[in-house]
C-alpha atoms as a PDB file:
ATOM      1  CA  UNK A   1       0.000   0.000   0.000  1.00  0.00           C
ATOM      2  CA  UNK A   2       1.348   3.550  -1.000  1.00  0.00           C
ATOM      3  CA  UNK A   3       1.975   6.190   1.296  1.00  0.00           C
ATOM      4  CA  UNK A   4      -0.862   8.263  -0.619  1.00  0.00           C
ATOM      5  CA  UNK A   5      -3.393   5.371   0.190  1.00  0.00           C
ATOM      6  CA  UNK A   6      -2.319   5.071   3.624  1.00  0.00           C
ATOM      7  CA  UNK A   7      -3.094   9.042   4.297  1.00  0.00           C
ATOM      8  CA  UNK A   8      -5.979   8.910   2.550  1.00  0.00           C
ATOM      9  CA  UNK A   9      -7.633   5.934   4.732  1.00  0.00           C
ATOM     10  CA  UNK A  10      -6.523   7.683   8.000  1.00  0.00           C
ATOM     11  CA  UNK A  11      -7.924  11.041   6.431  1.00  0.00           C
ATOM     12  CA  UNK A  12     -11.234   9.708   5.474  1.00  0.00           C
ATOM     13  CA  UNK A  13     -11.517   7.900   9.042  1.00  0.00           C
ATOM     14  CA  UNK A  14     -10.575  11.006  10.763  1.00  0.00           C
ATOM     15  CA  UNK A  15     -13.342  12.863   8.670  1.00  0.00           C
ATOM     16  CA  UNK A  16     -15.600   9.874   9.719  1.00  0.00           C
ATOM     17  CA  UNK A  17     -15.095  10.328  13.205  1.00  0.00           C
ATOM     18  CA  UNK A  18     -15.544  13.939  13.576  1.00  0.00           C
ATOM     19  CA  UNK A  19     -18.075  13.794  11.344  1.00  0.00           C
ATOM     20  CA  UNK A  20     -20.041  11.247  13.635  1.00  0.00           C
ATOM     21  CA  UNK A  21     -19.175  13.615  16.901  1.00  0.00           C
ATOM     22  CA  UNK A  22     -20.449  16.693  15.281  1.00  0.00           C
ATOM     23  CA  UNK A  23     -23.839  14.564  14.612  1.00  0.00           C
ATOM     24  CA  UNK A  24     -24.460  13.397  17.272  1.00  0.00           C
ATOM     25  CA  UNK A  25     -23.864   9.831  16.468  1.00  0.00           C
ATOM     26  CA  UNK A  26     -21.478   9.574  19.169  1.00  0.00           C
ATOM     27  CA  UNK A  27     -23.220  11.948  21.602  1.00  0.00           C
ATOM     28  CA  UNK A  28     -21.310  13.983  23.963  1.00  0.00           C
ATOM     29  CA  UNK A  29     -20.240  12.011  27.107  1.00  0.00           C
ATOM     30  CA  UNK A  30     -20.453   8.856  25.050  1.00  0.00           C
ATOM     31  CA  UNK A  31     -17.881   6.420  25.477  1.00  0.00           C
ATOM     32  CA  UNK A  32     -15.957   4.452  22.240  1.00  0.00           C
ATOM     33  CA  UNK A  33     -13.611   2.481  21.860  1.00  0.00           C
ATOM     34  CA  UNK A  34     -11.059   2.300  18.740  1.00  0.00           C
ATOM     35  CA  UNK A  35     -12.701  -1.537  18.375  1.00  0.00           C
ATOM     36  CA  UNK A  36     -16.132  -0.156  18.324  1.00  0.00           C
ATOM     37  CA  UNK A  37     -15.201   2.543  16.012  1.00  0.00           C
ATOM     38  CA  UNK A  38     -12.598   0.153  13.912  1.00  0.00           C
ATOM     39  CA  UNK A  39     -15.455  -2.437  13.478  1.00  0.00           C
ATOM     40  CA  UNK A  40     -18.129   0.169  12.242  1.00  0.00           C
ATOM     41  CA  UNK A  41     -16.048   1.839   9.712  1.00  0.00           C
ATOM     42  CA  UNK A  42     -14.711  -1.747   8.704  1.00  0.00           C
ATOM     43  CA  UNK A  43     -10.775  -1.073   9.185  1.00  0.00           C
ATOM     44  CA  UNK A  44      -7.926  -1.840  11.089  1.00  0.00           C
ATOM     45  CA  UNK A  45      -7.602  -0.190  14.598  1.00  0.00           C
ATOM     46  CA  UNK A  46      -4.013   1.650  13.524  1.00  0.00           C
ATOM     47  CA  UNK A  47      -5.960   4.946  11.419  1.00  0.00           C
ATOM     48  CA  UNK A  48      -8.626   4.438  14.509  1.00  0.00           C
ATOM     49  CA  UNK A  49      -6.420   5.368  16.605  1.00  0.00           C
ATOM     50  CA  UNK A  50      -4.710   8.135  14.096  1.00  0.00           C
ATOM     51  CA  UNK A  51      -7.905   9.434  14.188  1.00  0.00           C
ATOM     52  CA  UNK A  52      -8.271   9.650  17.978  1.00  0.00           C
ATOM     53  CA  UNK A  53      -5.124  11.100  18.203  1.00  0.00           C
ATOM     54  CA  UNK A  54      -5.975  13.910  16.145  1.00  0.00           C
ATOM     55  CA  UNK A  55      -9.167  14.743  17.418  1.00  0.00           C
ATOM     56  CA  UNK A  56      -7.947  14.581  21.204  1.00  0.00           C
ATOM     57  CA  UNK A  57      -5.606  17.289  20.036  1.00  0.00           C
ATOM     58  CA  UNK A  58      -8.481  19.294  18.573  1.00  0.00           C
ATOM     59  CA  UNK A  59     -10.219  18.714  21.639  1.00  0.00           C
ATOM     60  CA  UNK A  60     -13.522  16.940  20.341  1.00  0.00           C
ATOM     61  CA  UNK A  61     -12.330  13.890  22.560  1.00  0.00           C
ATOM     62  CA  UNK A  62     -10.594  13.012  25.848  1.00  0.00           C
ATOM     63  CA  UNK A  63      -8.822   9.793  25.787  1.00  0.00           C
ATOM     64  CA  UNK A  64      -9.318   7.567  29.061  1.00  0.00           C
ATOM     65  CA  UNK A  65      -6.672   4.715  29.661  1.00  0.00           C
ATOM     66  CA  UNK A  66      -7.884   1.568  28.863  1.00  0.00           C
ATOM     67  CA  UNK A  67     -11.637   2.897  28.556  1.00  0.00           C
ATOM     68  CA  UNK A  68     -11.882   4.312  25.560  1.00  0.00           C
ATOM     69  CA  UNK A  69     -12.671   7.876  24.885  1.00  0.00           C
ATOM     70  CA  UNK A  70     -15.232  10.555  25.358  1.00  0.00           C
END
């Protein structure tokens, strides 16, 4: 898999994600988990977690160790 490929599947899970907070999907206070989240968007947990990792900085989530995030 090319490098393009590989940003473009952690960009369009990272878009997922948000997109799913900013709906309401995932409502505020909800806990998930990168298997939850993995196994609804049908990928592997590594651009899950990407993903996380980005919106944490952005400050959409808080990340809780070995819980999940909120």
């Amino acid at each position: 898999m090319s490098k393009e490929r590989k940003n473009t599947l952690r960009d369009s899970v990272f878009e997922s994600l948000k997109a799913m907070i900013i709906t309401g999907q995932i409502p505020p206070g909800g806990r998930v988990t990168e298997n939850e989240i993995a196994e609804r968007l049908k990928v592997s947990r590594t651009p899950v977690r990407e993903a996380f990792n980005r919106l944490e900085r952005d400050g959409l989530v808080i990340g809780r160790p070995r819980q999940g995030y909120v």
